[in-house]
N, C-alpha and C. Protein backbone atom coordinates (compact mmCIF):
# COMPACT_ATOMS: atom_id res chain seq x y z
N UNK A 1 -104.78 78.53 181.51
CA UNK A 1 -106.13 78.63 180.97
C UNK A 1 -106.83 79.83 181.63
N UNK A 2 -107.64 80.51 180.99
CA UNK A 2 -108.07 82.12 181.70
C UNK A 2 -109.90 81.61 181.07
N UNK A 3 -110.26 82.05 182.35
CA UNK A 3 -112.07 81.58 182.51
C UNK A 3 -112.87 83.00 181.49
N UNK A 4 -113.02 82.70 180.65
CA UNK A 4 -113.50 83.53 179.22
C UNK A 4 -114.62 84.11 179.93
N UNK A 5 -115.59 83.74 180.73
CA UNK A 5 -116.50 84.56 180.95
C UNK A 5 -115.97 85.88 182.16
N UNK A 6 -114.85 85.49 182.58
CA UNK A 6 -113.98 86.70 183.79
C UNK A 6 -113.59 87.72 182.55
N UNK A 7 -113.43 87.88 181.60
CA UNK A 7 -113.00 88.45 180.19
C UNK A 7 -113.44 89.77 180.17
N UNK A 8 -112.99 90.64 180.44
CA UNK A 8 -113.90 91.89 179.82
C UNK A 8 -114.43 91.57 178.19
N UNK A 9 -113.38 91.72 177.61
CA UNK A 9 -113.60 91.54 175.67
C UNK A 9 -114.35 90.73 175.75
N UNK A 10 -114.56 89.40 176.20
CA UNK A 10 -115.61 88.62 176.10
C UNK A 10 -116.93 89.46 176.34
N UNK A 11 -116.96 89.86 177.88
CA UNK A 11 -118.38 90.32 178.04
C UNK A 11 -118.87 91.32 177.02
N UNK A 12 -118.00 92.29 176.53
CA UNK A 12 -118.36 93.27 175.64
C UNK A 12 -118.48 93.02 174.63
N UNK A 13 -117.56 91.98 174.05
CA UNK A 13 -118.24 91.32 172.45
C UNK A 13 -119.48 90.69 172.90
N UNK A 14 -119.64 90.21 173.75
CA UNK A 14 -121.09 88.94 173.70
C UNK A 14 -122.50 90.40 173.47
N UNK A 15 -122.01 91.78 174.37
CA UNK A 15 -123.29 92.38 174.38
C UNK A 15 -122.92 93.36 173.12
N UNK A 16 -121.87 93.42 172.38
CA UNK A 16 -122.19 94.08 170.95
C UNK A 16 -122.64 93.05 169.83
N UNK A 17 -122.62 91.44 170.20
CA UNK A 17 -122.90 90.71 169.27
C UNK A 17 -124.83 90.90 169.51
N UNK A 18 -124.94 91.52 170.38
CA UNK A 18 -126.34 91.43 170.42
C UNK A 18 -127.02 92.63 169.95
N UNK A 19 -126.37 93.46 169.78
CA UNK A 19 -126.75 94.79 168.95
C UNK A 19 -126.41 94.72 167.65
N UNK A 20 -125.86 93.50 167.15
CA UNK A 20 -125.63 93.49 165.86
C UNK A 20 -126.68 92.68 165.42
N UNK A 21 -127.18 92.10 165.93
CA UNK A 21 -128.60 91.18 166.05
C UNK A 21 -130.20 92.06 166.13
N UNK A 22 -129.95 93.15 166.77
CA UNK A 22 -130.97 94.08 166.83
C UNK A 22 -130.79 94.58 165.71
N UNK A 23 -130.01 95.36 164.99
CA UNK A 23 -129.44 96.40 164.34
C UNK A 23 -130.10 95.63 162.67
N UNK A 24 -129.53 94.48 162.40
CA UNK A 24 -129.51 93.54 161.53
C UNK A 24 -131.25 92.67 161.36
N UNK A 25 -131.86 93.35 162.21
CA UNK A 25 -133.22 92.55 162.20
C UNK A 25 -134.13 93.69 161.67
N UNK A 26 -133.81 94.67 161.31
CA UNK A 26 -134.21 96.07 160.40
C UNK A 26 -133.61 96.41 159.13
N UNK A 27 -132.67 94.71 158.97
CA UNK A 27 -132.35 94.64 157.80
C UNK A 27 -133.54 94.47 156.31
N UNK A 28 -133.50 94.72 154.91
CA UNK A 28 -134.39 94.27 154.38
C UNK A 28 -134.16 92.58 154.27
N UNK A 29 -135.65 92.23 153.82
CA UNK A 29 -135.76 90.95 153.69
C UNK A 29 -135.16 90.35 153.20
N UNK A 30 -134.73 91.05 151.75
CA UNK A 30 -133.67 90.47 151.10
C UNK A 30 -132.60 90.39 151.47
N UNK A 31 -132.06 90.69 152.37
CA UNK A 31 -130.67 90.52 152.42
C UNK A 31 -130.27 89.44 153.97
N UNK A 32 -131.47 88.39 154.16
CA UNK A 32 -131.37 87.60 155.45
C UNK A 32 -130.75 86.62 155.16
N UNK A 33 -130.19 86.31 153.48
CA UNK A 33 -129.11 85.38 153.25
C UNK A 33 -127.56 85.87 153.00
N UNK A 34 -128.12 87.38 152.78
CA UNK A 34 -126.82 88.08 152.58
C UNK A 34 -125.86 88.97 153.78
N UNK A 35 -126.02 90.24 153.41
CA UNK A 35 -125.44 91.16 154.77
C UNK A 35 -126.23 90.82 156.11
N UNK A 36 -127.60 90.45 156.20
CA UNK A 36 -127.85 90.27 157.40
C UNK A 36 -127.09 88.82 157.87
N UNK A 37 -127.15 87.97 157.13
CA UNK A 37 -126.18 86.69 158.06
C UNK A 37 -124.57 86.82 158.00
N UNK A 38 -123.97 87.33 157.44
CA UNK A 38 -122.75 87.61 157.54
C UNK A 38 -122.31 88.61 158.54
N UNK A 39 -123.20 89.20 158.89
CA UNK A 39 -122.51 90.24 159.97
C UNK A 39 -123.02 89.37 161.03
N UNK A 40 -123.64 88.93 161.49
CA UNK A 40 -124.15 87.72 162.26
C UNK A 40 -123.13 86.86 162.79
N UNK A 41 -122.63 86.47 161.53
CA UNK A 41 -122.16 85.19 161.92
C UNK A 41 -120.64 85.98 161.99
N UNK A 42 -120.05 86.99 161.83
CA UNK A 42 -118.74 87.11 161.72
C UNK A 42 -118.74 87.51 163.63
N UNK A 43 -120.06 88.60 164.08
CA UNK A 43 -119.66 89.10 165.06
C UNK A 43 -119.82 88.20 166.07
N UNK A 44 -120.62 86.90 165.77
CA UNK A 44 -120.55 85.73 166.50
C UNK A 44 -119.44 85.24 166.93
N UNK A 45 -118.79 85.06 166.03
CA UNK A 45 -116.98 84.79 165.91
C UNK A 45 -116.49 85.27 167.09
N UNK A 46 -117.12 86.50 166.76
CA UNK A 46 -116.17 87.84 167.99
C UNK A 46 -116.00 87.08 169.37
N UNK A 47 -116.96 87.01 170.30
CA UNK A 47 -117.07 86.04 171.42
C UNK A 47 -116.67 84.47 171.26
N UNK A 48 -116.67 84.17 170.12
CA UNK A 48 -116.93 82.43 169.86
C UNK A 48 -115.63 82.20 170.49
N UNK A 49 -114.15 82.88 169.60
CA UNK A 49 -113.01 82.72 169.47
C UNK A 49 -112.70 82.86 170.84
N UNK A 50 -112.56 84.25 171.59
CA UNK A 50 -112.60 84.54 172.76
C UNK A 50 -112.71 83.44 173.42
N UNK A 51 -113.41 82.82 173.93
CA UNK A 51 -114.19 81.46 174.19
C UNK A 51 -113.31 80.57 174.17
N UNK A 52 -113.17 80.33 173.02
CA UNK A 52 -112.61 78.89 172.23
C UNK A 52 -111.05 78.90 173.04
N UNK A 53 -110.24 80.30 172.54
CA UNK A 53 -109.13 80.16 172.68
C UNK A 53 -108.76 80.35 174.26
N UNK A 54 -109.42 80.42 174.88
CA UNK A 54 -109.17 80.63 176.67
C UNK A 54 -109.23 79.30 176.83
N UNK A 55 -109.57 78.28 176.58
CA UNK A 55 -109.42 77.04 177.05
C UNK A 55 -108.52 75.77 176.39
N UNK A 56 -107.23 76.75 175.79
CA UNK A 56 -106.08 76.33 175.12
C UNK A 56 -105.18 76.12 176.12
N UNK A 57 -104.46 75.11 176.02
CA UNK A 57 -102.86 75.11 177.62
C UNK A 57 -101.97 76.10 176.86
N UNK A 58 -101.81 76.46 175.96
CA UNK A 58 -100.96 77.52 175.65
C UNK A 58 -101.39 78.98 175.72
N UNK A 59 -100.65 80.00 175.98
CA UNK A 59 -100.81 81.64 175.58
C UNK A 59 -100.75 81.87 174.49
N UNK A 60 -99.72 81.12 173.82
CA UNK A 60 -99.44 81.13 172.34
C UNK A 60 -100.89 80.66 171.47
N UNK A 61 -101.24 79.65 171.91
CA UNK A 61 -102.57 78.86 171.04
C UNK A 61 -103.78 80.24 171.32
N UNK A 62 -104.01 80.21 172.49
CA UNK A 62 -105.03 81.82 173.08
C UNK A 62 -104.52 82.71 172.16
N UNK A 63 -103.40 83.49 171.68
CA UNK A 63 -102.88 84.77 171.15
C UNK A 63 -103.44 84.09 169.60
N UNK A 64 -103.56 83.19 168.83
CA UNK A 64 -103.71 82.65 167.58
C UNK A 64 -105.46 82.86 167.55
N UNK A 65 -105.90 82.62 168.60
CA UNK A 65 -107.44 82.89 168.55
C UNK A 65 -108.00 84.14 169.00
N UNK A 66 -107.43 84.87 169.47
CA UNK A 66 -107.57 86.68 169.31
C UNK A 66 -107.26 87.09 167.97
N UNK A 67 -106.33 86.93 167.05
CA UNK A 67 -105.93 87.07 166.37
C UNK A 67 -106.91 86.69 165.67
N UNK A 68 -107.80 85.70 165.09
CA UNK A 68 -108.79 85.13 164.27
C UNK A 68 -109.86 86.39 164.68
N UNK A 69 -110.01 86.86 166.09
CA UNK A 69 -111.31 87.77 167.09
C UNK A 69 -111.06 88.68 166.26
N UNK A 70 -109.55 89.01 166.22
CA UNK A 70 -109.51 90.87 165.41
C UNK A 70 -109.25 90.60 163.93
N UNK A 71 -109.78 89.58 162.87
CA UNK A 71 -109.77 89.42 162.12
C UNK A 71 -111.66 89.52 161.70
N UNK A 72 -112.34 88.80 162.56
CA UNK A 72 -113.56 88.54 162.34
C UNK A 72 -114.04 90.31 163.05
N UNK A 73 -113.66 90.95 163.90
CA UNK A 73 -113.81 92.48 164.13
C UNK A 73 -113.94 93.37 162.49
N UNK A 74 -112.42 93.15 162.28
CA UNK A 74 -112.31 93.67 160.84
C UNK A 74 -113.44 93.53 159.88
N UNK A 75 -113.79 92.20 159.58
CA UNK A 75 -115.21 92.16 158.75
C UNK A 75 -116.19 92.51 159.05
N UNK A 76 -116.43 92.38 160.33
CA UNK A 76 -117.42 93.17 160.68
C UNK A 76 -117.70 94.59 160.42
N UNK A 77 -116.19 95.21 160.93
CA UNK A 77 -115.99 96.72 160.58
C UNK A 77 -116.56 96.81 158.97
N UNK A 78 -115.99 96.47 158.14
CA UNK A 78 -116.23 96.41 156.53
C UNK A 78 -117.41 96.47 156.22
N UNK A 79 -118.13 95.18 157.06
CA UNK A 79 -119.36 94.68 156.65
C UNK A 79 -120.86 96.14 157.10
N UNK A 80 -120.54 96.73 158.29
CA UNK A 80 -120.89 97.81 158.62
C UNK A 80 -120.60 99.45 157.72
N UNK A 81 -119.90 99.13 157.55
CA UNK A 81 -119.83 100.66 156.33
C UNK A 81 -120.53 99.96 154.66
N UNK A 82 -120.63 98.55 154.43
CA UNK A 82 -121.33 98.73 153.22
C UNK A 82 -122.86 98.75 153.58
N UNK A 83 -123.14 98.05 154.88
CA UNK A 83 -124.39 98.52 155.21
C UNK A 83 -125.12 99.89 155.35
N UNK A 84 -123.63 100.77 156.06
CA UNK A 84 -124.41 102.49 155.86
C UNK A 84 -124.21 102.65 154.10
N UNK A 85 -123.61 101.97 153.64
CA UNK A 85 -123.33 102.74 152.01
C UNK A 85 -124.65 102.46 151.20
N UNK A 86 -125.38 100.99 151.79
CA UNK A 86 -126.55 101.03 151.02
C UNK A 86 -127.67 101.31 151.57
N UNK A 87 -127.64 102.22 153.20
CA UNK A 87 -128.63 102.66 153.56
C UNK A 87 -129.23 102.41 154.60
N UNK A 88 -128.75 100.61 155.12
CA UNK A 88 -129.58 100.06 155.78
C UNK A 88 -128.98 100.56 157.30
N UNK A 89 -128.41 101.49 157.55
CA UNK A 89 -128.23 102.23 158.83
C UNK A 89 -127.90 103.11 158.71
N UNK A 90 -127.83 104.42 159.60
CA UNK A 90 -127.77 105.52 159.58
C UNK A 90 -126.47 105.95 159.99
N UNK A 91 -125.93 106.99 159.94
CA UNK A 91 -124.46 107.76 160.91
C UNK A 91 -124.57 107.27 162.40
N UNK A 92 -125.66 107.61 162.61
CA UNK A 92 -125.59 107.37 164.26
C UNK A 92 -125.50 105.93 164.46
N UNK A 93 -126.52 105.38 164.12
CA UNK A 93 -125.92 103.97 164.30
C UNK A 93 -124.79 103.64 164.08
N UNK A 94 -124.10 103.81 162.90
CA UNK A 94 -122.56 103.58 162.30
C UNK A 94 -121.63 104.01 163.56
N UNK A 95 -121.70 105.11 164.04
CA UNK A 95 -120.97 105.31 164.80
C UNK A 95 -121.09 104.96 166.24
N UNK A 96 -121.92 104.98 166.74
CA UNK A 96 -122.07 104.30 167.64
C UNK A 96 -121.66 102.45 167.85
N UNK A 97 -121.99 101.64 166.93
CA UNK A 97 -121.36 100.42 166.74
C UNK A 97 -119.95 100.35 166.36
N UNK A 98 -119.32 101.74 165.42
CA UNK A 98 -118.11 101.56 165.10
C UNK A 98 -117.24 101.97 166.29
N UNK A 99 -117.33 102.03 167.53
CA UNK A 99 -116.72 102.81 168.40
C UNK A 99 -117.12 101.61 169.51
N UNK A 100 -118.12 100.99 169.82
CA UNK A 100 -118.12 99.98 170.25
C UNK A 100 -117.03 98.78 169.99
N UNK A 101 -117.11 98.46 168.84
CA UNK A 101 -116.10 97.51 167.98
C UNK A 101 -114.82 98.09 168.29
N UNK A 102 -114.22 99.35 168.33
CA UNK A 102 -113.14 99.98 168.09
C UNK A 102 -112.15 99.52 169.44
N UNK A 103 -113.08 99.64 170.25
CA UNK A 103 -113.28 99.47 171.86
C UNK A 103 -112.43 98.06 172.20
N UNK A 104 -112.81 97.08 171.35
CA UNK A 104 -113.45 95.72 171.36
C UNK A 104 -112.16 95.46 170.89
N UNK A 105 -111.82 96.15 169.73
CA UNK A 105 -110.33 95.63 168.87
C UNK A 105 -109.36 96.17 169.76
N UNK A 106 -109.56 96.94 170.15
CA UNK A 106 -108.48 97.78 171.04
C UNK A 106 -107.92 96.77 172.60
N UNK A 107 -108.98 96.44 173.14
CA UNK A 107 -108.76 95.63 174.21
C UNK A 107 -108.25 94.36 173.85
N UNK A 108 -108.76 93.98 172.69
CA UNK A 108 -108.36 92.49 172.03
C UNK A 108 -106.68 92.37 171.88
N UNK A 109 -105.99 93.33 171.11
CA UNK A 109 -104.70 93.71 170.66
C UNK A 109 -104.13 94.04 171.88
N UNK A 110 -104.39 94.71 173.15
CA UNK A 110 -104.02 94.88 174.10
C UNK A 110 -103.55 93.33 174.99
N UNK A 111 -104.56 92.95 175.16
CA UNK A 111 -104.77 91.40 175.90
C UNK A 111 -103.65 90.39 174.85
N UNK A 112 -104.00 90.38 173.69
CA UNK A 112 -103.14 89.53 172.72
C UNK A 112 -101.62 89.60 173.10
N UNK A 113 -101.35 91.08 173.28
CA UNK A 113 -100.02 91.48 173.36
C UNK A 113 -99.31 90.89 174.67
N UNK A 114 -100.23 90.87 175.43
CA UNK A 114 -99.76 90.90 177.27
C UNK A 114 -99.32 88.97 176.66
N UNK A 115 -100.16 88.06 176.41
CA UNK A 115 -100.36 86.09 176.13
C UNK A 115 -98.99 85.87 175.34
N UNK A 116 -98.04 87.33 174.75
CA UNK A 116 -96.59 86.54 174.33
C UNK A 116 -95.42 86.23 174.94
């Protein structure tokens, strides 16, 4: 069992899930049932899983819940380029969060790899 908050990926998803929370609160109104809660709730995931799966007796069960982390990353990623496509963020923002995340998947796939 590995203590999720000792985690780097943990700590760094928990503080990009919070810039996705800033970022997303300059969303329009309309969209607080749409793109704004879905990126929400996916990058929530991000840490949730992290979390969840550190307190599995297996490496194998842990590697199945990274795997869900860099799945819910992915949507996020997605979910972030239709947000610059309709405006509601800029390049800089885009890139700056997409390089955060990139970060995030990168360490995730790293760590996943080491739990087989």
């Amino acid at each position: 069992m590995h203590r999720f908050k000792d985690l780097e990926i943990w700590k760094k998803s928990r503080l990009f899930c919070s810039e996705i929370y800033s970022i997303t609160s300059k969303f329009p109104d309309s969209e607080k049932f749409g793109l704004t809660n879905q990126l929400r709730r996916a990058s929530v995931s991000i840490p949730s899983n992290i979390a969840e799966g550190s307190s599995r007796k297996s490496n194998k069960d842990f590697a199945r819940f990274l795997q869900i982390t860099l799945g819910s990353a992915y949507e996020v990623e997605t979910q972030l380029l239709i947000a610059f496509d309709l405006k509601f963020i800029d390049n800089d923002e885009l890139d700056k969060l997409l390089k955060n995340l990139d970060s995030i998947i990168k360490m995730t796939s790293k760590f996943k790899s080491t739990l087989k």
